[in-house]
N, C-alpha and C. Protein backbone atom coordinates (compact mmCIF):
# COMPACT_ATOMS: atom_id res chain seq x y z
N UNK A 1 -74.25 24.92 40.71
CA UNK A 1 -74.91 26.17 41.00
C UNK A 1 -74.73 26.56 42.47
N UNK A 2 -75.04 25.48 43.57
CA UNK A 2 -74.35 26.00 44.70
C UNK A 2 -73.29 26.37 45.18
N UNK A 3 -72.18 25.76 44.62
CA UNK A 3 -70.86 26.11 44.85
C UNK A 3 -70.83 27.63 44.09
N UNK A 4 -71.63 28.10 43.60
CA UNK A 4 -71.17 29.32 43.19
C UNK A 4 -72.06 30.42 43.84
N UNK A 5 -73.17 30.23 44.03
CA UNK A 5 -73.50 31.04 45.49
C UNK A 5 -72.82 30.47 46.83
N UNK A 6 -72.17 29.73 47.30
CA UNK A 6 -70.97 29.69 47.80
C UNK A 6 -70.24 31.09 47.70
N UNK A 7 -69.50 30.74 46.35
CA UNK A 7 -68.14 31.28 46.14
C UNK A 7 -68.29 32.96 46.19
N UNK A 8 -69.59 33.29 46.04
CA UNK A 8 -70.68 35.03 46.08
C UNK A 8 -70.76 35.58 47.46
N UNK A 9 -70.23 34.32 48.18
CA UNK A 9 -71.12 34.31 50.05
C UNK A 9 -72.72 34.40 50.08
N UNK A 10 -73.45 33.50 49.03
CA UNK A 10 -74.56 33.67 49.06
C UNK A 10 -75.20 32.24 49.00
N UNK A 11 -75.03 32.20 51.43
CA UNK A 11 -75.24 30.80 51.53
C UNK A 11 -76.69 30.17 51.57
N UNK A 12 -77.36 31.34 51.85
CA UNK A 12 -78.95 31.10 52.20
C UNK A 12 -79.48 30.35 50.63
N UNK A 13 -78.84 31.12 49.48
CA UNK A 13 -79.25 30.68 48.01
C UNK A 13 -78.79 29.06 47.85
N UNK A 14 -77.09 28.86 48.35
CA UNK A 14 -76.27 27.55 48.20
C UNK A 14 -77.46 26.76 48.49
N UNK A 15 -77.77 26.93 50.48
CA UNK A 15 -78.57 26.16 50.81
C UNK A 15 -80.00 25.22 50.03
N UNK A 16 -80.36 26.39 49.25
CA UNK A 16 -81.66 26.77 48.59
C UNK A 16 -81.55 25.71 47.66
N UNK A 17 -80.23 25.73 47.03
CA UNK A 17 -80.28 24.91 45.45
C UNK A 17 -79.74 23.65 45.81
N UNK A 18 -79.14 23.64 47.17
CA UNK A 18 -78.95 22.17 47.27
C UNK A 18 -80.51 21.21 48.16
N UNK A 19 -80.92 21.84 48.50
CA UNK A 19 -82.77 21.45 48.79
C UNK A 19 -83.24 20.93 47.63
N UNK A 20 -83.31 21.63 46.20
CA UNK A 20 -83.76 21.59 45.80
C UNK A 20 -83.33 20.36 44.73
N UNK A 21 -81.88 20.14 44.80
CA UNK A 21 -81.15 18.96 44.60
C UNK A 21 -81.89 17.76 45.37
N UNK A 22 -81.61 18.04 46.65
CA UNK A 22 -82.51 16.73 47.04
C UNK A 22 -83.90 16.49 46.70
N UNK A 23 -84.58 17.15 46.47
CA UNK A 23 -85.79 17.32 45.97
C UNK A 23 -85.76 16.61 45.16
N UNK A 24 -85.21 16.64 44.07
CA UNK A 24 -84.86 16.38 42.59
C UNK A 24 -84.60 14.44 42.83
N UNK A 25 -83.61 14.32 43.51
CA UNK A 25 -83.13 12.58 43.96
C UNK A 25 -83.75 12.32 44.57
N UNK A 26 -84.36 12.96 45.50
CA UNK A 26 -85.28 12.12 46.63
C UNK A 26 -84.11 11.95 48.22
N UNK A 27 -85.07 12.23 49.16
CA UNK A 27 -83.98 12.36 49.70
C UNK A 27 -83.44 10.55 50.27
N UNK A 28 -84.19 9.74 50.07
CA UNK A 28 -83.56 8.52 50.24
C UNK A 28 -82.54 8.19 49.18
N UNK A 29 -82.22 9.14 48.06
CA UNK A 29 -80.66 8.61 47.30
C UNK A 29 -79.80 9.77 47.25
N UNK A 30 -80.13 10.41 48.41
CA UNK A 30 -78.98 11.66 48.53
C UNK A 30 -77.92 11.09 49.51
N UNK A 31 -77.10 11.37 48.82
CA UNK A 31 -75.53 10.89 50.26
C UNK A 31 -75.40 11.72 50.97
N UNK A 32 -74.55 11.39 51.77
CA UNK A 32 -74.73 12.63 52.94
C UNK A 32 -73.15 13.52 52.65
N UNK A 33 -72.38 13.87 51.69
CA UNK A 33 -71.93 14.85 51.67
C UNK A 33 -72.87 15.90 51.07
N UNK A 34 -73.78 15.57 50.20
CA UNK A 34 -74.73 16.06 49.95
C UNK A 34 -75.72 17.26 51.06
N UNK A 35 -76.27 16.12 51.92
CA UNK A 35 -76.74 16.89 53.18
C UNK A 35 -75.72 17.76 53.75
N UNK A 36 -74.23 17.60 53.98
CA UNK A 36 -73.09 18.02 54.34
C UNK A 36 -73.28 19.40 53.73
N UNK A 37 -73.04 19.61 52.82
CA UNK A 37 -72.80 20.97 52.08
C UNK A 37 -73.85 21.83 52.41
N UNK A 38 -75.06 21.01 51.99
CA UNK A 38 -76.62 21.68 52.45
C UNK A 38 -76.31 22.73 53.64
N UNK A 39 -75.67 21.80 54.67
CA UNK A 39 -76.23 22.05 56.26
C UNK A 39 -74.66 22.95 56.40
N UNK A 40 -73.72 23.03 56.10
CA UNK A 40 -72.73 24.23 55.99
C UNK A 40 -72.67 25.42 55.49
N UNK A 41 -73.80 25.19 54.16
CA UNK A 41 -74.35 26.38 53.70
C UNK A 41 -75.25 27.08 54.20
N UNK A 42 -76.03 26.27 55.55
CA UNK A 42 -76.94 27.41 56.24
C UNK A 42 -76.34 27.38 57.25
N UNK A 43 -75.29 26.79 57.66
CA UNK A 43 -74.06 27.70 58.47
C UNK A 43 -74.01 28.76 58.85
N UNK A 44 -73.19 28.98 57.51
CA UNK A 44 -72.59 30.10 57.08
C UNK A 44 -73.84 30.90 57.54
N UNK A 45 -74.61 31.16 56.39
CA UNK A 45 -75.82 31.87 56.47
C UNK A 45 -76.36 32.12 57.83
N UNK A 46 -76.49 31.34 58.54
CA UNK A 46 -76.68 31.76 60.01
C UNK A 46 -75.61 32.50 60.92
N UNK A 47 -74.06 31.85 60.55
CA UNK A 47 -73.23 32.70 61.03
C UNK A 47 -73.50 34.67 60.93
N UNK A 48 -73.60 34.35 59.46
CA UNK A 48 -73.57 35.43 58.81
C UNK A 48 -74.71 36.85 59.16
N UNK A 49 -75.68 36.35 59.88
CA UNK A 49 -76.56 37.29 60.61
C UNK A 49 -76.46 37.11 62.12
N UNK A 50 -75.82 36.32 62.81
CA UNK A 50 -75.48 36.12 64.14
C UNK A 50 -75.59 37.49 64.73
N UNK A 51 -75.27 38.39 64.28
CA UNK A 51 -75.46 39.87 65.69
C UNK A 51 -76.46 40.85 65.31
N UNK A 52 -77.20 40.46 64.20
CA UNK A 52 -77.96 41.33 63.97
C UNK A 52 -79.15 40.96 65.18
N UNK A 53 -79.62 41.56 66.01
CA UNK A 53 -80.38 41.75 67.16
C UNK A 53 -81.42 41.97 66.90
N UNK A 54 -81.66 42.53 65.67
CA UNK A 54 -83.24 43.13 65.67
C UNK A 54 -84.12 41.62 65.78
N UNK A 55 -85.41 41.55 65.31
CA UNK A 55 -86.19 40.51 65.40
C UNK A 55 -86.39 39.70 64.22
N UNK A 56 -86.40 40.70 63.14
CA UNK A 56 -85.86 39.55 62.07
C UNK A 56 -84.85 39.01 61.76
N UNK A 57 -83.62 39.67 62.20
CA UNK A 57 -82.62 39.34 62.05
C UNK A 57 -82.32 37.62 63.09
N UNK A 58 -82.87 37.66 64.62
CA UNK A 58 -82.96 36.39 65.62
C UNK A 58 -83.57 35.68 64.29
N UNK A 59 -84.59 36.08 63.90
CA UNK A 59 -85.73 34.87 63.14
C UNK A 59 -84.92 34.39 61.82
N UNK A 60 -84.19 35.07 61.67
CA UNK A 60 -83.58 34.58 60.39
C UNK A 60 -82.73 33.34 61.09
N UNK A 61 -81.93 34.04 62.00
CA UNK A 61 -80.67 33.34 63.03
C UNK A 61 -81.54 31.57 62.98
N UNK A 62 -82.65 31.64 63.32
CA UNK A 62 -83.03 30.62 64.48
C UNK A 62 -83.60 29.76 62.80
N UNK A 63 -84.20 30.23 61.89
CA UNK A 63 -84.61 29.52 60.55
C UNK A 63 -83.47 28.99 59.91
N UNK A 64 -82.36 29.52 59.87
CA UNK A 64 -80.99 29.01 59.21
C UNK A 64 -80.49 27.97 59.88
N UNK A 65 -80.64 28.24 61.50
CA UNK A 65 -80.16 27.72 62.63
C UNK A 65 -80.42 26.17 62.11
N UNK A 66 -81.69 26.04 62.31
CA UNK A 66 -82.91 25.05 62.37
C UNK A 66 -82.69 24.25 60.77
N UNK A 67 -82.21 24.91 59.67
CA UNK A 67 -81.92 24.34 58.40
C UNK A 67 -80.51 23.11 58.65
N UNK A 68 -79.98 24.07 58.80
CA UNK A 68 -78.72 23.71 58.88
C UNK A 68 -78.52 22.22 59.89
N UNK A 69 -79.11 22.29 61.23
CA UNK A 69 -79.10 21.18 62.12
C UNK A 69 -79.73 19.95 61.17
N UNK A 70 -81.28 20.91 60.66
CA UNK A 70 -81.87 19.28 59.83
C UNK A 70 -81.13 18.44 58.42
N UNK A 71 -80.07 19.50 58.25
CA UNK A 71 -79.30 18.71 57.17
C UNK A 71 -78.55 17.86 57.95
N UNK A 72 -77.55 18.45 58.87
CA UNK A 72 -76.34 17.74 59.77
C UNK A 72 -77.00 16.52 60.34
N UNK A 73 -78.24 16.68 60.58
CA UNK A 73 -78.89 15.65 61.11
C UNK A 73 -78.74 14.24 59.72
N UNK A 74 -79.58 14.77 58.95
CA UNK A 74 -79.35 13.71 57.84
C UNK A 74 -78.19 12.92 57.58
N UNK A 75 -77.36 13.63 57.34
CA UNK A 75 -75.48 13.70 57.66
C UNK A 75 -75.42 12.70 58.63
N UNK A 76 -75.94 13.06 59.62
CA UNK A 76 -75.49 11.75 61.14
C UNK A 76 -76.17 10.54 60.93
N UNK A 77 -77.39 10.78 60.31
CA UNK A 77 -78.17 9.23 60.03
C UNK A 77 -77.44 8.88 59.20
N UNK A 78 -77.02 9.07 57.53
CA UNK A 78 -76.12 8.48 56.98
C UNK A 78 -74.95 8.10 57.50
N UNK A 79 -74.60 9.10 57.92
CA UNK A 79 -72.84 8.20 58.36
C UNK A 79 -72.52 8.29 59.78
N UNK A 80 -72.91 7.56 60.27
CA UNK A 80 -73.30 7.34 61.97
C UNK A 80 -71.70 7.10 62.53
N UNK A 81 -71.05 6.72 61.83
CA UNK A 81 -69.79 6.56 62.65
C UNK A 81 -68.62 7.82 61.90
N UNK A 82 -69.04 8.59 61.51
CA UNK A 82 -68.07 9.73 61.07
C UNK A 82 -69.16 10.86 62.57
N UNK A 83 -67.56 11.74 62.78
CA UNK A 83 -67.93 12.31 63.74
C UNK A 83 -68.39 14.19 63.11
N UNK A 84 -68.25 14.02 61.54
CA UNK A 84 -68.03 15.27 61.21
C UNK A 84 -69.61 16.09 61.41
N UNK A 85 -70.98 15.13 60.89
CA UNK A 85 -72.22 15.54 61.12
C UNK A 85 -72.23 16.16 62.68
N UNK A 86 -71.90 15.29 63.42
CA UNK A 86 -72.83 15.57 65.28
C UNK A 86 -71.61 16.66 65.32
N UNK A 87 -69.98 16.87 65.15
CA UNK A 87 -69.66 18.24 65.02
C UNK A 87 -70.34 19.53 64.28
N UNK A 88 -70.73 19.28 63.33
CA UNK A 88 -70.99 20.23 63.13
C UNK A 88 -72.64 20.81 63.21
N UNK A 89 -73.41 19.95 63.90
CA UNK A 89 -74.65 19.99 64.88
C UNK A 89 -74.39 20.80 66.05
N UNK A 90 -73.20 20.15 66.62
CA UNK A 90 -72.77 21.25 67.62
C UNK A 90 -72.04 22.85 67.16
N UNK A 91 -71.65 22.72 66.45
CA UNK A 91 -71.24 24.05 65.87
C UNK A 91 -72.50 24.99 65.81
N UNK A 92 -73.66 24.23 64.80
CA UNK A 92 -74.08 25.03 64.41
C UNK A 92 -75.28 26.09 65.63
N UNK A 93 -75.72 24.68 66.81
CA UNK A 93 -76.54 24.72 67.68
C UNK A 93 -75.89 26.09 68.51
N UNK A 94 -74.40 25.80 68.59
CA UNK A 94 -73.70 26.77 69.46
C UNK A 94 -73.95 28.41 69.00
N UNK A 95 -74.40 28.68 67.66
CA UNK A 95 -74.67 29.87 67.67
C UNK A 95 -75.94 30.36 68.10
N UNK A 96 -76.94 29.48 68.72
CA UNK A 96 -77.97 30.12 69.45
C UNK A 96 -77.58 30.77 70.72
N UNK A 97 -76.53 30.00 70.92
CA UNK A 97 -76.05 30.29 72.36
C UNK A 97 -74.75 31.00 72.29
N UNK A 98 -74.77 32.18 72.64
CA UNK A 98 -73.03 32.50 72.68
C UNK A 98 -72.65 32.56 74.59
N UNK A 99 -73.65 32.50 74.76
CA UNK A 99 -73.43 31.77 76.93
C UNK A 99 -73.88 30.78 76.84
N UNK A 100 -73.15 29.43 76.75
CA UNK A 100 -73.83 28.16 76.95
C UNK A 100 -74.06 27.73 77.87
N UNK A 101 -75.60 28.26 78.20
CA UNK A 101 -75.83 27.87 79.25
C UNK A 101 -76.88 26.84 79.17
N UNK A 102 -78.00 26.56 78.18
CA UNK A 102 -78.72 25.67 77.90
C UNK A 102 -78.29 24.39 77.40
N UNK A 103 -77.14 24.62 76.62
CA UNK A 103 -76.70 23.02 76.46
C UNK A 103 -76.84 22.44 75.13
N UNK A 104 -77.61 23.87 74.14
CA UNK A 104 -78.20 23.25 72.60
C UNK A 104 -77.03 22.52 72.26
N UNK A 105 -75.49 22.41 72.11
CA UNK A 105 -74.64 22.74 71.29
C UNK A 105 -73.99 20.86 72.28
N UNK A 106 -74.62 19.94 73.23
CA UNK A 106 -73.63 19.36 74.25
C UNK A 106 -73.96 18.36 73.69
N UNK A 107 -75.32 17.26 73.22
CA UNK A 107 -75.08 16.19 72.89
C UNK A 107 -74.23 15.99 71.66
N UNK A 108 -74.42 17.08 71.23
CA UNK A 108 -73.85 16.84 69.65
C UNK A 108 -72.47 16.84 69.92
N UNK A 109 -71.72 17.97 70.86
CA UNK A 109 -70.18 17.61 70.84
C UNK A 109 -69.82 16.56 71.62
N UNK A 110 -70.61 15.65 72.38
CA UNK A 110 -70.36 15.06 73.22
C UNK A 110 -70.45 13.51 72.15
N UNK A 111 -71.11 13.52 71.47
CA UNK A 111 -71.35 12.36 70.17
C UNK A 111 -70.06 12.36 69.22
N UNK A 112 -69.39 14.07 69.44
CA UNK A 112 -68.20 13.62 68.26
C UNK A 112 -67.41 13.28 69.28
N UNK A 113 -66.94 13.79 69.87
CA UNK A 113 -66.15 13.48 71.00
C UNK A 113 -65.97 12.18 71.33
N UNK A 114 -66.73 11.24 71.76
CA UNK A 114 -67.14 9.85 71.64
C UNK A 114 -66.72 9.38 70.56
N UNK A 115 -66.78 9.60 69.03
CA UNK A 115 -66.64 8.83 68.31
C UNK A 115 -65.43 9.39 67.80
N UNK A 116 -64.35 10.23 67.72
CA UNK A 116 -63.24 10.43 67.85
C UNK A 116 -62.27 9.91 68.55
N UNK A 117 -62.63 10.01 69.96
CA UNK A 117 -61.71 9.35 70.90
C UNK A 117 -61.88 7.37 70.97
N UNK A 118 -63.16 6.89 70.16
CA UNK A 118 -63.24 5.38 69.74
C UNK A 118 -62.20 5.48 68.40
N UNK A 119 -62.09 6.27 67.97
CA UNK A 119 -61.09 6.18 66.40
C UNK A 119 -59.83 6.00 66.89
N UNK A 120 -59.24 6.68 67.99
CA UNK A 120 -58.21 6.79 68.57
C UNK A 120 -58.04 5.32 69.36
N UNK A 121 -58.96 4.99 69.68
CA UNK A 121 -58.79 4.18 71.02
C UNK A 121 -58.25 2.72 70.23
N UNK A 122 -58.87 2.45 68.31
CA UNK A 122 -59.05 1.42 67.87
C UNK A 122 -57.49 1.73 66.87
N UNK A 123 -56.74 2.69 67.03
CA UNK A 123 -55.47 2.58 66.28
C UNK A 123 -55.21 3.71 65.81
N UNK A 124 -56.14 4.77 64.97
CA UNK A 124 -56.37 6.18 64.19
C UNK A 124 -55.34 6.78 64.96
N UNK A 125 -54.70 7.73 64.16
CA UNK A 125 -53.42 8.43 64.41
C UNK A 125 -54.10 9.81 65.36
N UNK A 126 -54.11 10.83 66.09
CA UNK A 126 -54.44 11.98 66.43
C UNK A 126 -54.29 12.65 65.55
N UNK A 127 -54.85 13.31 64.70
CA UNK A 127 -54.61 13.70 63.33
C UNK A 127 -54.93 15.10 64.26
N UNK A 128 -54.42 16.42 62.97
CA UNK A 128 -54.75 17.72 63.49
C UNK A 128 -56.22 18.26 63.27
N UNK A 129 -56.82 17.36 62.23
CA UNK A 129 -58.34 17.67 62.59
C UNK A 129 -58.84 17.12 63.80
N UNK A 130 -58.77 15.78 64.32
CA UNK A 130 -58.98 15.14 65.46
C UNK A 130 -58.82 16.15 66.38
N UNK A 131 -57.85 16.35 66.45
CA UNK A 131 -57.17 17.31 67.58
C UNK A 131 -57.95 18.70 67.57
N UNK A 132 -58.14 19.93 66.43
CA UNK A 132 -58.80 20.51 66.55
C UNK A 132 -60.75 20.33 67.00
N UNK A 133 -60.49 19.18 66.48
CA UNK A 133 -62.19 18.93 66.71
C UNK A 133 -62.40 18.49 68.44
N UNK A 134 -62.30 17.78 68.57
CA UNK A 134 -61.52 17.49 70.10
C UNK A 134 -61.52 18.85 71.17
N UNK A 135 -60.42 20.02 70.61
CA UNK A 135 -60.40 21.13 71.29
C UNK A 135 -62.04 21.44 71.40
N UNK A 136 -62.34 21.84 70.60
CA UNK A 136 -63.16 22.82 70.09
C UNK A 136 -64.66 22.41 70.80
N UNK A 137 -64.73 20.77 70.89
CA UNK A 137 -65.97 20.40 71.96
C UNK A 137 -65.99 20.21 73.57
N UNK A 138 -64.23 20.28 73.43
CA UNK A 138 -63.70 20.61 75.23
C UNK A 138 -63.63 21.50 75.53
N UNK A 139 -63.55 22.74 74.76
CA UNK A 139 -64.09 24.16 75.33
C UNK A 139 -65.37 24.13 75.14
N UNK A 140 -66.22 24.00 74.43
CA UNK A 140 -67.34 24.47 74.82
C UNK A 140 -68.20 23.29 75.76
N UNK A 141 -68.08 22.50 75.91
CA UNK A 141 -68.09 21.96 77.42
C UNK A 141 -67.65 22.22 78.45
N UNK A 142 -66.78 22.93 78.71
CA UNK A 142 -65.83 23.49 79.86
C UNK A 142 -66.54 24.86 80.12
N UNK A 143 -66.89 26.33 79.05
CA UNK A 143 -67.42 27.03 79.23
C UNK A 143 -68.69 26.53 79.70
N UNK A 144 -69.22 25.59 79.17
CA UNK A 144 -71.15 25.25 79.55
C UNK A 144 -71.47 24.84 80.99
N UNK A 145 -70.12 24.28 81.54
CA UNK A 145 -70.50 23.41 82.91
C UNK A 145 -70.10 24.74 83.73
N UNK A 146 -68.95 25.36 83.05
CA UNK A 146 -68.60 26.98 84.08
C UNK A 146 -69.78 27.14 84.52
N UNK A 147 -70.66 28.01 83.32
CA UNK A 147 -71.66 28.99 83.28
C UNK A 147 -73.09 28.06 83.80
N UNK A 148 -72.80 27.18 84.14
CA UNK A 148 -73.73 25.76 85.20
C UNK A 148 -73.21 25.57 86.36
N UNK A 149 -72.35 26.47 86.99
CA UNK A 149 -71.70 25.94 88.13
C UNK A 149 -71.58 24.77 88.45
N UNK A 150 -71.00 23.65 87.56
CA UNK A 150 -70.54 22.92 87.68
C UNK A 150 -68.77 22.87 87.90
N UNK A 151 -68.44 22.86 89.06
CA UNK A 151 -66.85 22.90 89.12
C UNK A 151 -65.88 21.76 88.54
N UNK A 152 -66.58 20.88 89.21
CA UNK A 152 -66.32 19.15 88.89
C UNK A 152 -65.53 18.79 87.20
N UNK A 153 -66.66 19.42 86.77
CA UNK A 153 -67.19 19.10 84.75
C UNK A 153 -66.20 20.00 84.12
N UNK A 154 -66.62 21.37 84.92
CA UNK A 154 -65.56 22.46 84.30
C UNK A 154 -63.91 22.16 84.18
N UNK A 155 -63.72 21.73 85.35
CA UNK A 155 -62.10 21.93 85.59
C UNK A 155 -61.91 20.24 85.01
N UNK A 156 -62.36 19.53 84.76
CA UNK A 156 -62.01 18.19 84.32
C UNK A 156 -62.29 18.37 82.04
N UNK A 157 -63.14 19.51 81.80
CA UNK A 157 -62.92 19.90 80.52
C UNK A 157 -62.03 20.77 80.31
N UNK A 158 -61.44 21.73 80.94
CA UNK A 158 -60.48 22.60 81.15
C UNK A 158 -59.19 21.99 81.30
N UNK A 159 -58.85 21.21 81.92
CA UNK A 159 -57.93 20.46 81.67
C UNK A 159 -57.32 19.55 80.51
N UNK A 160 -58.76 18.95 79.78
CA UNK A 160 -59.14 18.34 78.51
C UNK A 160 -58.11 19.28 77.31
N UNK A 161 -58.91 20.64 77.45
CA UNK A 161 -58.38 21.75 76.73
C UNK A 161 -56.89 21.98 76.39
N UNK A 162 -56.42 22.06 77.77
CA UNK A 162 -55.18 22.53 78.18
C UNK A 162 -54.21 21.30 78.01
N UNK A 163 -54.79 20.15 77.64
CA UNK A 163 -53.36 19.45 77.15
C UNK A 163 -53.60 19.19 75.76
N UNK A 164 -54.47 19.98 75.16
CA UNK A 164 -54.67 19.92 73.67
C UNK A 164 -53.74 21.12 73.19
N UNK A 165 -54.10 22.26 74.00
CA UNK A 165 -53.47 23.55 73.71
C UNK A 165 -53.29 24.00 75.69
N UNK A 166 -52.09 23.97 75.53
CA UNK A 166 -51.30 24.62 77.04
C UNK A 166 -51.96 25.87 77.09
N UNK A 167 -51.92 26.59 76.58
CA UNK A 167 -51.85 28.33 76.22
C UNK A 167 -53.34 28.66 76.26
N UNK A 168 -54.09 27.66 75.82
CA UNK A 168 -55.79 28.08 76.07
C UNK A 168 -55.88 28.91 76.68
N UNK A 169 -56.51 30.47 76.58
CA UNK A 169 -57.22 31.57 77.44
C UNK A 169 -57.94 31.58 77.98
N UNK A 170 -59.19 30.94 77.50
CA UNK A 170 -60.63 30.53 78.87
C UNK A 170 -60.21 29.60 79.63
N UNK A 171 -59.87 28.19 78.99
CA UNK A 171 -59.68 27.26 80.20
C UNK A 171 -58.73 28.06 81.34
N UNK A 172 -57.67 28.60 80.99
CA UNK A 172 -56.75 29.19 82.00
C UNK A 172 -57.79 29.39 82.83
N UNK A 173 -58.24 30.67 82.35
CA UNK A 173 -59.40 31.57 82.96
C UNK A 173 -59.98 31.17 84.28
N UNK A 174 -60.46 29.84 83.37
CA UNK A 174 -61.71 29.44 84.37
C UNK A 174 -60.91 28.61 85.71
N UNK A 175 -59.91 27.85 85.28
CA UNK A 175 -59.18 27.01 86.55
C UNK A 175 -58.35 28.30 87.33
N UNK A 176 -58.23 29.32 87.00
CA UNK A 176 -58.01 30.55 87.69
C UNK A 176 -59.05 31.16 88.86
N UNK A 177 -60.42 31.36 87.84
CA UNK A 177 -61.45 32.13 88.87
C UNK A 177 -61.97 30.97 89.90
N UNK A 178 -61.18 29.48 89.72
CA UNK A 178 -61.99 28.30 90.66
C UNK A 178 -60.38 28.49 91.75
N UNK A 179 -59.72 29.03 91.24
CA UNK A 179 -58.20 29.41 92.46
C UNK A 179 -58.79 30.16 93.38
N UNK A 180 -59.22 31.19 92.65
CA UNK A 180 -59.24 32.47 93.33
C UNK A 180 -60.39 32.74 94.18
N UNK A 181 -61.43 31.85 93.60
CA UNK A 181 -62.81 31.37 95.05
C UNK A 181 -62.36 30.56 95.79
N UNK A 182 -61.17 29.58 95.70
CA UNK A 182 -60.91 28.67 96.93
C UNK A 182 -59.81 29.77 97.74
N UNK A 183 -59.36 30.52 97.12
CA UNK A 183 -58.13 31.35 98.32
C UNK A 183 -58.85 32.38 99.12
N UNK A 184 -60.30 33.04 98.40
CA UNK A 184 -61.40 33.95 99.29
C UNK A 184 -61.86 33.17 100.24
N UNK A 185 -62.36 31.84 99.85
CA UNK A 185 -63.03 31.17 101.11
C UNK A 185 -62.24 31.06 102.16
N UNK A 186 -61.02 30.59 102.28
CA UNK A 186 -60.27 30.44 103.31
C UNK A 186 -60.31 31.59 104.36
């Protein structure tokens, strides 16, 4: 039944019937692709009202928001050494913030990050999910320490970026506007 409010784009419902799945098992015999799907389906659903501005529309944002983390969360207690839960904790945290400047979105990429680069370190190939996942928590670490004036953090994640993907547009960006304040000061 969820996969087919899924397949409708009707994630708030997915979410709904997979709750109610756990409900049903309990959540001490739910696996965590289980929670997985849960917490992607209020994803979406949160994606999915992201610009609506008005006040119900934030309240919806921040209730989906808040669903979605407590599934991913579950997700990370079950499978503590897969990095896909605390990614997508950070994913989801990151849509509170589209200026990361608070940081909702940093332990969590900073947990996959960690346990990616231990996969790597113990033999695991760089796979192109690795690699995209990887990108994707070195930019938004790189934007977060920017918008923290942190130079240090920035240009050492920016760099991160840029040998994942050369061509990166923000990282450029940002090791640009840290050029162009050291050639004013002079």
């Amino acid at each position: 039944m969820a996969s087919s409010y899924t397949k409708m784009k009707e994630y708030a419902k997915a979410g709904e019937t997979y709750q109610s799945y756990i409900e049903y098992l309990g959540r001490d015999y739910t696996e965590a692709n289980i929670f997985f799907m849960q917490g992607t389906s209020y994803y979406y659903a949160a994606s999915s009202v992201r610009k609506d501005t008005t006040d119900a529309g934030k309240a919806l944002l921040k209730e989906y928001v808040t669903l979605a983390d407590s599934a991913f969360a579950q997700t990370c207690r079950l499978s503590p050494d897969s990095y896909v839960g605390y990614q997508w904790r950070g994913n989801v945290n990151a849509l509170l913030e589209p200026q990361p400047t608070e940081g909702l979105a940093k332990p969590h990429y900073e947990a996959a990050i960690s346990i990616i680069l231990k996969k790597i370190e113990e033999g695991e190939e760089m796979s192109s999910s690795y690699r995209s996942q990887l990108l994707r928590g070195y930019q938004y670490m790189s934007v977060y320490y920017f918008m923290n004036d942190d130079k240090e953090n920035a240009t050492l994640y920016c760099n991160k970026v840029l040998e994942l993907n050369p061509e990166e547009a923000v990282a450029k960006a940002i090791l640009e506007e840290y050029k162009n304040q050291e050639t004013a000061s002079k």
